[in-house]
PDB file of N, CA and C in Angstrom:
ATOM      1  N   UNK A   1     126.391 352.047 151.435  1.00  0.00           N
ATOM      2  CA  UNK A   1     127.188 351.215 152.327  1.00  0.00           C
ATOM      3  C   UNK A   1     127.730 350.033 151.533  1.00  0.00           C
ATOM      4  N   UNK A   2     128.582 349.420 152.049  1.00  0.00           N
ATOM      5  CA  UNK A   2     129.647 348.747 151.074  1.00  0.00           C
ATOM      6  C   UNK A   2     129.860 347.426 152.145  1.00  0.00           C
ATOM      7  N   UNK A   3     129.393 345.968 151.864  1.00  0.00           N
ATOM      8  CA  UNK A   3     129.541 344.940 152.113  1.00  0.00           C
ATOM      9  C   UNK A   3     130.896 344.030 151.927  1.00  0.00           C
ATOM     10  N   UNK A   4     131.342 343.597 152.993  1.00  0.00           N
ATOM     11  CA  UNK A   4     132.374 342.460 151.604  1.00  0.00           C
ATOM     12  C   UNK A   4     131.962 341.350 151.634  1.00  0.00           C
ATOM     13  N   UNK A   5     132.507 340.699 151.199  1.00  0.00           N
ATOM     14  CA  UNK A   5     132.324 339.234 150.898  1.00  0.00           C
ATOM     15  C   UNK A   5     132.780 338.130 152.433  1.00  0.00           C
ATOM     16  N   UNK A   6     133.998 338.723 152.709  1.00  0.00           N
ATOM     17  CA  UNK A   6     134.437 338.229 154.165  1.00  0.00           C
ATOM     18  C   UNK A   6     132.930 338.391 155.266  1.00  0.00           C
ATOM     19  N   UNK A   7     132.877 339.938 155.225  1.00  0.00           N
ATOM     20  CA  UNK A   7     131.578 339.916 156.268  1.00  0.00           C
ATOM     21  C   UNK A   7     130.533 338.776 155.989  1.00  0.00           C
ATOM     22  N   UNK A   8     130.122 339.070 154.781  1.00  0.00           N
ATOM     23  CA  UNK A   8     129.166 338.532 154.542  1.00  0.00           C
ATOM     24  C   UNK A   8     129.118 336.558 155.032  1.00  0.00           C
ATOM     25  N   UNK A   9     130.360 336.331 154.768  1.00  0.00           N
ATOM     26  CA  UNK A   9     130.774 334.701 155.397  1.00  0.00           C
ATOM     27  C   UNK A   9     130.915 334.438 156.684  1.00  0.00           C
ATOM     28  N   UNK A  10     131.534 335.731 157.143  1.00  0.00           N
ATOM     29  CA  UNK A  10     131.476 335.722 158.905  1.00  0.00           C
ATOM     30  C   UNK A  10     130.099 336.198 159.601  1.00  0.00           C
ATOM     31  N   UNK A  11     129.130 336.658 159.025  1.00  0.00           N
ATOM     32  CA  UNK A  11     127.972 336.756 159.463  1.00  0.00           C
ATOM     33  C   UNK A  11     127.087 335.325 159.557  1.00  0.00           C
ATOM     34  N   UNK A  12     127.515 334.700 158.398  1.00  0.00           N
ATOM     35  CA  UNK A  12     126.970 333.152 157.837  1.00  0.00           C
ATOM     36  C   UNK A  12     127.272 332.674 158.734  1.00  0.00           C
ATOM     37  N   UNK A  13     128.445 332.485 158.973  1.00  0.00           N
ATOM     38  CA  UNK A  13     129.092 331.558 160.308  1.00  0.00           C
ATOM     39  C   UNK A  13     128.334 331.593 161.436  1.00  0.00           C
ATOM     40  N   UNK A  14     128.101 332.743 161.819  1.00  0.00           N
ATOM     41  CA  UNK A  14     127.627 333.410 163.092  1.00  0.00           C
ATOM     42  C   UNK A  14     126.106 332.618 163.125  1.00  0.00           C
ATOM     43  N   UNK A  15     125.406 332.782 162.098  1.00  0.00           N
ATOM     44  CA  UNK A  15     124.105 332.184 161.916  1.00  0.00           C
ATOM     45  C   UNK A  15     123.856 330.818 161.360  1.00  0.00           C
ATOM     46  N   UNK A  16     125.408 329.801 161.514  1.00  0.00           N
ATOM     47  CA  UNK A  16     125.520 328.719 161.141  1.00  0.00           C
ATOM     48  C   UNK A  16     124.432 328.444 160.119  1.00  0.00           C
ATOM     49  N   UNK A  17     124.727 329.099 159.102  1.00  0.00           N
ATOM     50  CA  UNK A  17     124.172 329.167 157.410  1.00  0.00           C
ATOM     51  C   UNK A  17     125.201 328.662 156.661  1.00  0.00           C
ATOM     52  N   UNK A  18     124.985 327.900 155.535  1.00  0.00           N
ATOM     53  CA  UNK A  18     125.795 327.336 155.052  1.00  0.00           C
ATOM     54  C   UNK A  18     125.489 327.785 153.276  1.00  0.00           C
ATOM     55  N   UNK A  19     126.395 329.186 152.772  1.00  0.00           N
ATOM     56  CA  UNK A  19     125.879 329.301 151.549  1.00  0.00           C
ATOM     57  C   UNK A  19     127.064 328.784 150.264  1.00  0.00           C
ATOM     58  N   UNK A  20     126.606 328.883 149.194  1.00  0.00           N
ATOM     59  CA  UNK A  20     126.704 328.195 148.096  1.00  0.00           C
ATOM     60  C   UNK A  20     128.349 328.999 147.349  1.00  0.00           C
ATOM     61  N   UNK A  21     129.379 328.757 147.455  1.00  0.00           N
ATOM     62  CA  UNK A  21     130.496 329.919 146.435  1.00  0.00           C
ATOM     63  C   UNK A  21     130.148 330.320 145.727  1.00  0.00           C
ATOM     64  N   UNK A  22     128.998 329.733 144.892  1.00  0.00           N
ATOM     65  CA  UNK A  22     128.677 329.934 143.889  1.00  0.00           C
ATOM     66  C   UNK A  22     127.624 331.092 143.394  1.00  0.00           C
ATOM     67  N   UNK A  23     126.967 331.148 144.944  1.00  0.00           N
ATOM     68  CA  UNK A  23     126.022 331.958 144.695  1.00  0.00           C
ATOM     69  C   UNK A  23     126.825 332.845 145.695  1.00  0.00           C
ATOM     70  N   UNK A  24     127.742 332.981 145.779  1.00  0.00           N
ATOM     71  CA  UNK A  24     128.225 334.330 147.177  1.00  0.00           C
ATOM     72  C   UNK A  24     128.143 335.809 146.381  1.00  0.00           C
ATOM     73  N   UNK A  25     128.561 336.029 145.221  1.00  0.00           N
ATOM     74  CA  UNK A  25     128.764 337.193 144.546  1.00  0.00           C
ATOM     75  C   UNK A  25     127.122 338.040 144.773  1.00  0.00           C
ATOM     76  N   UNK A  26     126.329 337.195 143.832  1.00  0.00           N
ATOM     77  CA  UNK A  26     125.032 337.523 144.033  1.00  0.00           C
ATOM     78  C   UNK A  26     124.593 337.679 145.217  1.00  0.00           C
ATOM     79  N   UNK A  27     124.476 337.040 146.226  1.00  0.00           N
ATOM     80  CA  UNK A  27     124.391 337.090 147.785  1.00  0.00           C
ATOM     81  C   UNK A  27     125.089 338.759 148.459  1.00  0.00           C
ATOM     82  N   UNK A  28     126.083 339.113 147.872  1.00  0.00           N
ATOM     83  CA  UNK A  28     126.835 339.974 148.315  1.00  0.00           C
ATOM     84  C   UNK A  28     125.911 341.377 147.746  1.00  0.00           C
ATOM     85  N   UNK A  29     125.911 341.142 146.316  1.00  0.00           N
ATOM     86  CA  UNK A  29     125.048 342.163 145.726  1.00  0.00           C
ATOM     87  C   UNK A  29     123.769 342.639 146.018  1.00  0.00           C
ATOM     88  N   UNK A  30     123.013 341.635 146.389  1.00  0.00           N
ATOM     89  CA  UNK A  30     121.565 341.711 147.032  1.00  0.00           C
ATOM     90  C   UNK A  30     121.894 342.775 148.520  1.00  0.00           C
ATOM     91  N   UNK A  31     122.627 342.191 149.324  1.00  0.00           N
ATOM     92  CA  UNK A  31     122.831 342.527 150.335  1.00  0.00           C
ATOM     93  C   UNK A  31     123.004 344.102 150.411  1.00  0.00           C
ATOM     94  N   UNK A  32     124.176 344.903 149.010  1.00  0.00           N
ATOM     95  CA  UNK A  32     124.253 345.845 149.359  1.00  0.00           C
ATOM     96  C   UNK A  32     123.087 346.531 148.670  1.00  0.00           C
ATOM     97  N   UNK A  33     122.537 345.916 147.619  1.00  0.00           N
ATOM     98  CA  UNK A  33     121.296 346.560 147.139  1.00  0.00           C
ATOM     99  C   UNK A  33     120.266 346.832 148.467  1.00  0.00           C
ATOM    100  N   UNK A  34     120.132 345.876 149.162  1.00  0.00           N
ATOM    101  CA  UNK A  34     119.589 346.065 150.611  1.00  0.00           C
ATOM    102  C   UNK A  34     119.422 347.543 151.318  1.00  0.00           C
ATOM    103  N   UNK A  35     121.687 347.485 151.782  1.00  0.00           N
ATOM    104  CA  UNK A  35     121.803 348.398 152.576  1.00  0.00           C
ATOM    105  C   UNK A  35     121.842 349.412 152.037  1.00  0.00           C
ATOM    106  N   UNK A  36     121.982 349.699 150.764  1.00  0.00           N
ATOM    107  CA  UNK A  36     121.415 351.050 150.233  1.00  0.00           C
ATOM    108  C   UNK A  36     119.954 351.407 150.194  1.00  0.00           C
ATOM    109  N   UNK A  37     119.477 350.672 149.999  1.00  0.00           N
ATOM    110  CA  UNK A  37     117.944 351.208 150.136  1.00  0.00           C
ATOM    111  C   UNK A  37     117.271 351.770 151.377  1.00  0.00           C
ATOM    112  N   UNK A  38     118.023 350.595 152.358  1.00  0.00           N
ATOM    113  CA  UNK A  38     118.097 351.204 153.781  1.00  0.00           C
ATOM    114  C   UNK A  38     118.774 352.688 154.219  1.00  0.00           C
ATOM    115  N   UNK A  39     119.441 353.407 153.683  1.00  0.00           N
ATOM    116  CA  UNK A  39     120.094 354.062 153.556  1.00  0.00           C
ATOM    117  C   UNK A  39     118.935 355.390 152.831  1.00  0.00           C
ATOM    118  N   UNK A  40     118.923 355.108 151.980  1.00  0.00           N
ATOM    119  CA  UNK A  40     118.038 355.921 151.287  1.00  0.00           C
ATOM    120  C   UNK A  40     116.373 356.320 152.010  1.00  0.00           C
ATOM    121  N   UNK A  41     116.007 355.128 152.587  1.00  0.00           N
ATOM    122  CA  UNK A  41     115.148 355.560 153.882  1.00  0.00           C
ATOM    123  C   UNK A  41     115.039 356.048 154.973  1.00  0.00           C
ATOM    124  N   UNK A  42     116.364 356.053 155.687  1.00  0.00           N
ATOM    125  CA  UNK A  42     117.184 356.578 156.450  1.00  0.00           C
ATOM    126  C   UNK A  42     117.035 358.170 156.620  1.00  0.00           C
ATOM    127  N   UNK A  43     117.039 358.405 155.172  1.00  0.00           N
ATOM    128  CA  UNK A  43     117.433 360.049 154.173  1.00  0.00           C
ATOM    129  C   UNK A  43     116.110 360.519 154.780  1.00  0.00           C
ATOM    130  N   UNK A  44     115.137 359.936 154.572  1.00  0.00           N
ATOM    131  CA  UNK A  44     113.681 360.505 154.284  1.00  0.00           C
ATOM    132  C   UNK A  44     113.430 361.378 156.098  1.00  0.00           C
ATOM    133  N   UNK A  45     112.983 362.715 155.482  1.00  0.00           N
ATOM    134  CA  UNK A  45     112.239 363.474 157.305  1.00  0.00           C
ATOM    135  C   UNK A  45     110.913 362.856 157.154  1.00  0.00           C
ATOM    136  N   UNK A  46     111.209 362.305 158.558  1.00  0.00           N
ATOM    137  CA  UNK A  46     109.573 361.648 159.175  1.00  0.00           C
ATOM    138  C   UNK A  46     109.353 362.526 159.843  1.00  0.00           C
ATOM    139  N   UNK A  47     109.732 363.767 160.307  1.00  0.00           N
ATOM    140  CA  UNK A  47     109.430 364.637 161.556  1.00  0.00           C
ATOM    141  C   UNK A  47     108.047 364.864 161.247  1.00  0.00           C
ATOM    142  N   UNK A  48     107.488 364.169 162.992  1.00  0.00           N
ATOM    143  CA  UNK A  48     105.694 364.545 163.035  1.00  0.00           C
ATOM    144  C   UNK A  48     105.291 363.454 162.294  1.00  0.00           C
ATOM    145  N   UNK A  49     105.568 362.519 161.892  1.00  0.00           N
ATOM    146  CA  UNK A  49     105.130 361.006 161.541  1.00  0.00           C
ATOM    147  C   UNK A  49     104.952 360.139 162.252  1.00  0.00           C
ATOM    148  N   UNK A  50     103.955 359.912 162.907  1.00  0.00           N
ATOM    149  CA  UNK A  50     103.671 358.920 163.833  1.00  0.00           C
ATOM    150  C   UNK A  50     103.776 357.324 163.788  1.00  0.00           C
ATOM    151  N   UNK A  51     104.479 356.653 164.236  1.00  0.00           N
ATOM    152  CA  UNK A  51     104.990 355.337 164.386  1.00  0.00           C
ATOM    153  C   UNK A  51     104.026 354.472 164.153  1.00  0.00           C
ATOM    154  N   UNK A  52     104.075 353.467 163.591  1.00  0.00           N
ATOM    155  CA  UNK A  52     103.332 352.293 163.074  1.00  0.00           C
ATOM    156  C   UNK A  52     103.525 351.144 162.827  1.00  0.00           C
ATOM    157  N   UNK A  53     102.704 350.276 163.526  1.00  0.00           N
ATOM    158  CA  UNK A  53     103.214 348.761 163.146  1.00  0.00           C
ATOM    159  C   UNK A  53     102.646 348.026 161.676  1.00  0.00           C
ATOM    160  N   UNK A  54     101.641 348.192 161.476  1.00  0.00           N
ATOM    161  CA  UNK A  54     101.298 348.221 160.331  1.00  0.00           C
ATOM    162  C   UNK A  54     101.220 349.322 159.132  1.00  0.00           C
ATOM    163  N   UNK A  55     101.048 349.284 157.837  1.00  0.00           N
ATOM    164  CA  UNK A  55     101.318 350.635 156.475  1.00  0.00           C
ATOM    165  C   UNK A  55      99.767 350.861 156.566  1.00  0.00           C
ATOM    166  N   UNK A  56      98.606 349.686 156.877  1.00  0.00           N
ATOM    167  CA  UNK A  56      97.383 349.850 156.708  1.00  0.00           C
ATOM    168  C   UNK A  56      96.756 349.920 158.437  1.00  0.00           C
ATOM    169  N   UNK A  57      95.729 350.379 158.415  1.00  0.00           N
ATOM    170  CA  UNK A  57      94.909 350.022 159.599  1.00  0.00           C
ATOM    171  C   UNK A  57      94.397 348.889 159.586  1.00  0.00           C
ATOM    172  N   UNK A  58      94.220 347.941 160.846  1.00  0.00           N
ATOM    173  CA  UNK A  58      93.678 346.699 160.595  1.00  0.00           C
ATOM    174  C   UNK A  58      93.283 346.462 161.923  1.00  0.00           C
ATOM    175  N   UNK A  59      91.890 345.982 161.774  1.00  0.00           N
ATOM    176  CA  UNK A  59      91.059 345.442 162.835  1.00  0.00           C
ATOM    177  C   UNK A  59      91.150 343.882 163.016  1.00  0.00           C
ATOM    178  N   UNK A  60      90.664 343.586 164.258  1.00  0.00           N
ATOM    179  CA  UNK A  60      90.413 342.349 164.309  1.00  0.00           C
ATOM    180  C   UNK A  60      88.763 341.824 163.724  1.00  0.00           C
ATOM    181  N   UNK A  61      89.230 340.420 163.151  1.00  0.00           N
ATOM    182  CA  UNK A  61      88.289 339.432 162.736  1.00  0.00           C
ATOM    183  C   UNK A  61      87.535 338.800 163.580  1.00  0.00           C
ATOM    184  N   UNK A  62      88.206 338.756 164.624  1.00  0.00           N
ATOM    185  CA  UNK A  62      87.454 338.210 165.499  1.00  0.00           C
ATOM    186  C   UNK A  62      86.508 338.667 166.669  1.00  0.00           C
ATOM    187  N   UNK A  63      84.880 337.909 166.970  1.00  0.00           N
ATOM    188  CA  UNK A  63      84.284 338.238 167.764  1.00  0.00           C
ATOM    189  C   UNK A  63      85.048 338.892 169.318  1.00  0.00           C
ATOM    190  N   UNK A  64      84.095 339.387 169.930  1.00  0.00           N
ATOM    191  CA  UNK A  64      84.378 339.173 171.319  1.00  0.00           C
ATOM    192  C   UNK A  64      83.703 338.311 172.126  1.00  0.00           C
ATOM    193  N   UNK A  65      84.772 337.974 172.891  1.00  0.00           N
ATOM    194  CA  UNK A  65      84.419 336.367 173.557  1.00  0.00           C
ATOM    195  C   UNK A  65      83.667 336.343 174.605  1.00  0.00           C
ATOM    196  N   UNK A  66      82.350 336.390 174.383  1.00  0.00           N
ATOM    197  CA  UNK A  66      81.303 336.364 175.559  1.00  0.00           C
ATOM    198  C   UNK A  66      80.788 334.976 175.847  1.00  0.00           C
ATOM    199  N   UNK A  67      80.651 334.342 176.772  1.00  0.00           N
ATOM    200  CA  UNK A  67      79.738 333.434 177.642  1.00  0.00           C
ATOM    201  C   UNK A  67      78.641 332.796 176.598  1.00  0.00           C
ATOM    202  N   UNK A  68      78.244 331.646 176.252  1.00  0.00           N
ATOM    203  CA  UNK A  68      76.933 331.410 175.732  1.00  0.00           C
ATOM    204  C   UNK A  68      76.457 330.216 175.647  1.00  0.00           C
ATOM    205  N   UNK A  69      75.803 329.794 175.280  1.00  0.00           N
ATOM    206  CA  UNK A  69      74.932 328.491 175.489  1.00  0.00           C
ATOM    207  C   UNK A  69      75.925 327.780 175.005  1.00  0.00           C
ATOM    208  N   UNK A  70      75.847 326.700 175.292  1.00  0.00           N
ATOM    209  CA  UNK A  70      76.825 325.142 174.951  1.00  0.00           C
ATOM    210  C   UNK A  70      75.760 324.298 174.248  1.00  0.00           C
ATOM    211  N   UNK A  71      76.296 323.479 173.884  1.00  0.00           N
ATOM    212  CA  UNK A  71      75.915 322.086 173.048  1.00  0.00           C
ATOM    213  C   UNK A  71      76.007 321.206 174.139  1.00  0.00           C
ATOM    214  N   UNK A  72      74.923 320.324 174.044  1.00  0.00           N
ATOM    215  CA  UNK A  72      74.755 319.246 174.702  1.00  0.00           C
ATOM    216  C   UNK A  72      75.416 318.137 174.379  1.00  0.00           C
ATOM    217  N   UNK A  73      76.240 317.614 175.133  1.00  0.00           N
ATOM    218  CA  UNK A  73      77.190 316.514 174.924  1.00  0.00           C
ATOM    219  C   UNK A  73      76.748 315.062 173.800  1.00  0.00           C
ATOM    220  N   UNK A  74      75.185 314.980 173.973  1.00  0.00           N
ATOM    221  CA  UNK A  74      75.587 314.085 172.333  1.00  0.00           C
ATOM    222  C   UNK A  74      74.821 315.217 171.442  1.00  0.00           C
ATOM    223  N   UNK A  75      75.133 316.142 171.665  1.00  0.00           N
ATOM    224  CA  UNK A  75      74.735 316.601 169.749  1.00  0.00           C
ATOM    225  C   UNK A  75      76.329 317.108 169.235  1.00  0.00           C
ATOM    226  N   UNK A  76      77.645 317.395 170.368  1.00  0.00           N
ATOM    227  CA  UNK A  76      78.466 317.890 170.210  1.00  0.00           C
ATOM    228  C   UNK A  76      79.138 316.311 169.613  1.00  0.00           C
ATOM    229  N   UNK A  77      78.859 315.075 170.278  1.00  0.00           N
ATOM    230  CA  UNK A  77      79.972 314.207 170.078  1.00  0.00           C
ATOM    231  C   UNK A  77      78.909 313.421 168.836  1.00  0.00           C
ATOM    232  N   UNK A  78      78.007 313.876 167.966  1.00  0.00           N
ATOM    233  CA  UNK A  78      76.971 313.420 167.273  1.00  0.00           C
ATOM    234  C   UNK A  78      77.627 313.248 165.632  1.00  0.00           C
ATOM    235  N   UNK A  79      78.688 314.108 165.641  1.00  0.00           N
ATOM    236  CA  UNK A  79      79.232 314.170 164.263  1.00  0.00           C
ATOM    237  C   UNK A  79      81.175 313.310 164.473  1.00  0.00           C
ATOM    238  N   UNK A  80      81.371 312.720 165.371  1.00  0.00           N
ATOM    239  CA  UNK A  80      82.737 311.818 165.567  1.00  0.00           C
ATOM    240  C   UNK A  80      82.774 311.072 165.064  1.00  0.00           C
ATOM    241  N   UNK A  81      83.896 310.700 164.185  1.00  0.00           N
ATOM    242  CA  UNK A  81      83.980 309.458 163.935  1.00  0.00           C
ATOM    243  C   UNK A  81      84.114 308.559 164.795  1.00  0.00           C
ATOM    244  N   UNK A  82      84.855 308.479 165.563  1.00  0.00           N
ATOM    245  CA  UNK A  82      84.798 307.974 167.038  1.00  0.00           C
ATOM    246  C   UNK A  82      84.820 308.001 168.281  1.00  0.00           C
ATOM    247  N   UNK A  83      83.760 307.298 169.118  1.00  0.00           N
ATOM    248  CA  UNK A  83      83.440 308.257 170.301  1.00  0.00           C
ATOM    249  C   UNK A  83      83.090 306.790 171.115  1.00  0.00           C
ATOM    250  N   UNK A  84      82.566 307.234 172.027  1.00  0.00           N
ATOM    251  CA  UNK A  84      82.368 306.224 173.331  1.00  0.00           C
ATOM    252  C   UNK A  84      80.977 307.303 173.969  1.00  0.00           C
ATOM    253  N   UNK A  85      80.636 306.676 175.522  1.00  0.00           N
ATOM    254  CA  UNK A  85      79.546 307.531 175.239  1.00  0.00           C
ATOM    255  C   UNK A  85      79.632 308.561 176.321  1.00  0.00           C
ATOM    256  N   UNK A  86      80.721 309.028 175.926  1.00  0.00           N
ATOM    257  CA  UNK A  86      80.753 310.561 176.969  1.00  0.00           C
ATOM    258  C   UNK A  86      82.260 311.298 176.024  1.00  0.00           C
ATOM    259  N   UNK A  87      82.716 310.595 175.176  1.00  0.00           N
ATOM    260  CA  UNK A  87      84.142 311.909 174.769  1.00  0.00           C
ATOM    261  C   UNK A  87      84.423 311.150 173.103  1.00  0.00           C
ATOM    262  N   UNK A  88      85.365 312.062 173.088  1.00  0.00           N
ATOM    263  CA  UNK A  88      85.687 311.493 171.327  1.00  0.00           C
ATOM    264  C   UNK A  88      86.375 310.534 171.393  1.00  0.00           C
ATOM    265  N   UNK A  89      86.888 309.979 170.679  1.00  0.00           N
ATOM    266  CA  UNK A  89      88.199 308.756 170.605  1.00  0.00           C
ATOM    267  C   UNK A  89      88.902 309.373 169.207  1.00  0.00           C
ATOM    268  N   UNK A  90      89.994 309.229 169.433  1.00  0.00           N
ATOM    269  CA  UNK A  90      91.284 309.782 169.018  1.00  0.00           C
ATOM    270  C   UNK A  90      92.511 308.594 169.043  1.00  0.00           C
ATOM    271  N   UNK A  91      93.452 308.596 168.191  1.00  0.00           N
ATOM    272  CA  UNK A  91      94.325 307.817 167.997  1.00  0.00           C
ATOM    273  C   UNK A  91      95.199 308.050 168.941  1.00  0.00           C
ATOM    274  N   UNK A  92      96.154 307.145 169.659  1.00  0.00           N
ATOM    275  CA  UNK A  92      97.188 307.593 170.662  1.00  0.00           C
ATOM    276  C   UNK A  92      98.048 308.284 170.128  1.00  0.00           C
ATOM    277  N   UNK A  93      98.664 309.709 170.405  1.00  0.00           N
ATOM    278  CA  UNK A  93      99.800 310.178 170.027  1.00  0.00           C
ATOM    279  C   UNK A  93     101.303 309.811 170.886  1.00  0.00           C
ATOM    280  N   UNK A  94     101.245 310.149 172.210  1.00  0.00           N
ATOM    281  CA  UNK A  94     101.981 309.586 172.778  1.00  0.00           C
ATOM    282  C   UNK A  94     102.596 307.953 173.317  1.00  0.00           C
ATOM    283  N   UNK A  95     103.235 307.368 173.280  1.00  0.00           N
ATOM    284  CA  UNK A  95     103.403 305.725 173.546  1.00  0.00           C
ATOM    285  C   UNK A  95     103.526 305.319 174.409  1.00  0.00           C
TER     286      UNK A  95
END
């Protein structure tokens, strides 16, 4: 597939991107190096290849979130730098 240079500026526009003249040639080249490759994947039979969001399998890291004992309010507020004697103290973010 074959890019031009126009597209490639009227796409910019579109995505109010602001690129370099200087670098447009290269920009252009990448691009079709791109859509050829895309192209070339395109080519490939997946028939009977099952869809995937990930290339690897991947589990989660994280526990499952069950119910469990709490911390008692001063051993939780025991490590604050600043606290009062029921919550943390925190700098104002809002004014």
């Amino acid at each position: 597939m074959n890019i031009t240079t126009q597209e490639v500026l009227q796409v910019a526009g579109l995505a109010r991107l602001e690129l370099d003249p200087a670098h447009l040639h290269r920009i252009v080249s990448q691009i079709q190096d791109i859509l050829a490759y895309m192209a070339t994947l395109n080519a490939l039979d997946t028939t009977g290849v099952e869809p995937t969001s990930h290339a690897i399998a991947l589990t989660s890291a994280f526990r499952e979130d069950k119910p469990g004992e709490h911390l008692e309010r001063e051993e939780a507020l025991s490590g604050a730098p600043e606290r009062d004697a029921e919550s943390f103290l925190v700098p104002r973010v809002i004014g």
